[in-house]
C-alpha atoms as a PDB file:
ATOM      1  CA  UNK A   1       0.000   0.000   0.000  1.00  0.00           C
ATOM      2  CA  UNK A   2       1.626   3.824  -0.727  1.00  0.00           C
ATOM      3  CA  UNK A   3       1.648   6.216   1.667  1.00  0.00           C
ATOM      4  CA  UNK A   4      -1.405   9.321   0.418  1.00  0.00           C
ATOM      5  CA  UNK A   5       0.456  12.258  -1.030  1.00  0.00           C
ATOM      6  CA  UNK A   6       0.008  15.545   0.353  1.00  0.00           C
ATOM      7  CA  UNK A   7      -1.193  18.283  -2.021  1.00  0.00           C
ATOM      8  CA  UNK A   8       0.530  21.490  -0.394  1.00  0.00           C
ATOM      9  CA  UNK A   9      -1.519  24.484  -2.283  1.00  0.00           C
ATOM     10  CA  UNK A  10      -1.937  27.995  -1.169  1.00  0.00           C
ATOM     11  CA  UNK A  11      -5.230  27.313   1.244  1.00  0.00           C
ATOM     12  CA  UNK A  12      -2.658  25.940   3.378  1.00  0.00           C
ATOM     13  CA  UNK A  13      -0.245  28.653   3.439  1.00  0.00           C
ATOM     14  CA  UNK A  14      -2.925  31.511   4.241  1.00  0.00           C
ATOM     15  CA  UNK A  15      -4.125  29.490   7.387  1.00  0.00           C
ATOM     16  CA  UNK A  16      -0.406  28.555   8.565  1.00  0.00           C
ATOM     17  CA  UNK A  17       0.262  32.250   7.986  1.00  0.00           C
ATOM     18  CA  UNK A  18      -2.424  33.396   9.961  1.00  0.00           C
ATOM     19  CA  UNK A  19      -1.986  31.306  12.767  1.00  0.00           C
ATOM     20  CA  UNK A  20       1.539  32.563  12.933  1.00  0.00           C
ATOM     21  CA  UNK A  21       0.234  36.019  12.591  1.00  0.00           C
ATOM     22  CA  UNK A  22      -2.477  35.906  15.301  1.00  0.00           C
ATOM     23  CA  UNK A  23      -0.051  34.235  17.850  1.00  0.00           C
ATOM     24  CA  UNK A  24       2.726  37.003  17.311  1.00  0.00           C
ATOM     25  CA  UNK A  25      -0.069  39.211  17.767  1.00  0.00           C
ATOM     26  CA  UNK A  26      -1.401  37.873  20.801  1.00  0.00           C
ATOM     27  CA  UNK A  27       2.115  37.699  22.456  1.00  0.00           C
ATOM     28  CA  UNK A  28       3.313  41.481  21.521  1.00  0.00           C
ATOM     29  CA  UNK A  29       0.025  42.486  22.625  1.00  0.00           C
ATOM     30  CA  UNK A  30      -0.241  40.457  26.011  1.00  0.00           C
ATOM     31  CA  UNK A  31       3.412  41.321  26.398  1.00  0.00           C
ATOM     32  CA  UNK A  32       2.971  45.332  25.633  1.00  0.00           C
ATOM     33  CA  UNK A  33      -0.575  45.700  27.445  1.00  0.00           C
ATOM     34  CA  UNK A  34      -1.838  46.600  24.170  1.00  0.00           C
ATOM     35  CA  UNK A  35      -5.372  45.923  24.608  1.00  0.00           C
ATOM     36  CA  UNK A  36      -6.546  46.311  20.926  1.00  0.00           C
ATOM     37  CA  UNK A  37      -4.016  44.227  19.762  1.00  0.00           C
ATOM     38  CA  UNK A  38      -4.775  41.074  21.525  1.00  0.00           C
ATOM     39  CA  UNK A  39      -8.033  41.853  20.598  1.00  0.00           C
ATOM     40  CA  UNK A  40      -7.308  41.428  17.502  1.00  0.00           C
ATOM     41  CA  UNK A  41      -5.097  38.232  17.283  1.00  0.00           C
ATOM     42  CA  UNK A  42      -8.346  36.560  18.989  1.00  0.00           C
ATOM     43  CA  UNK A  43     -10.491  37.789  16.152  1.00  0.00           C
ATOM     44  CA  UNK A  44      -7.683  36.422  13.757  1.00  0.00           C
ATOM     45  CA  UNK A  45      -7.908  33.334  15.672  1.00  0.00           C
ATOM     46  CA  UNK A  46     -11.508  32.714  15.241  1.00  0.00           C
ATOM     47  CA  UNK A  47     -11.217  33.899  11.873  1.00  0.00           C
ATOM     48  CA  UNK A  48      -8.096  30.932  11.327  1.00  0.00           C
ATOM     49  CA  UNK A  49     -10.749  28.008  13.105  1.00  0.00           C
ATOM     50  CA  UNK A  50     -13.488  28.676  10.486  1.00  0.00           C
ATOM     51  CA  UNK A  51     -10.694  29.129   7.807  1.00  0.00           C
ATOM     52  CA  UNK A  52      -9.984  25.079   9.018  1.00  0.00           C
ATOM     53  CA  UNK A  53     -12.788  24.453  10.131  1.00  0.00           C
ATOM     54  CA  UNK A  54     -14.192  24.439   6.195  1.00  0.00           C
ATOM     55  CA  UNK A  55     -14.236  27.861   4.326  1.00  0.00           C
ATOM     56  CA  UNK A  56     -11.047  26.591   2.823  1.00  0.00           C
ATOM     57  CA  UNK A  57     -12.366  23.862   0.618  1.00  0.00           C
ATOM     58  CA  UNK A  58     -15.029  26.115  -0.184  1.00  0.00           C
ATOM     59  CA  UNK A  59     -12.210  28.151  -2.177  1.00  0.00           C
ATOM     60  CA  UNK A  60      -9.434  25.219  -2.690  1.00  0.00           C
ATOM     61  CA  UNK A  61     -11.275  22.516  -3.105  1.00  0.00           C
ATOM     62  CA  UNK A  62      -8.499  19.713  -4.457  1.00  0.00           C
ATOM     63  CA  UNK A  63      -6.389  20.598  -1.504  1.00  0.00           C
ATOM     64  CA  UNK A  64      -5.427  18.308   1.352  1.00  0.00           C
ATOM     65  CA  UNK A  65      -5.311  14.189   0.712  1.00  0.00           C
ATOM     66  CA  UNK A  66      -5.695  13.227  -2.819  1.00  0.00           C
ATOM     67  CA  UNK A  67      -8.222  10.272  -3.349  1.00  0.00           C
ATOM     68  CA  UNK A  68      -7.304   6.755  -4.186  1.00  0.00           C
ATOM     69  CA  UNK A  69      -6.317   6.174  -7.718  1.00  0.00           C
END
């Protein structure tokens, strides 16, 4: 049996970036008492969940495991 192949496509790199982007975020802001800021990263946050959680196929749909030939 072969191992599944992993289609890396640019749905992938927006939520990985964003992730990174909300926690740098959350730590200058929790760091710098910046209020807005932290606000923010947990708005980017929730945005990043439904980003994984299935808005991303919506726009990339042949990303992720490809099926069985």
């Amino acid at each position: 049996m072969m191992a599944q192949e992993y289609r890396f496509g640019p749905g992938i790199a927006i939520g990985y970036g964003a992730t990174a982007l909300a926690a740098v975020l959350l730590f200058v802001g929790l760091i710098t008492g910046t209020t807005w800021l932290w606000v923010l990263a947990l708005v980017l946050f929730v945005l990043t969940g439904l980003w994984w959680g299935g808005v991303r196929r919506q726009f990339f749909p042949n990303e992720g495991r490809s099926r069985n030939r």
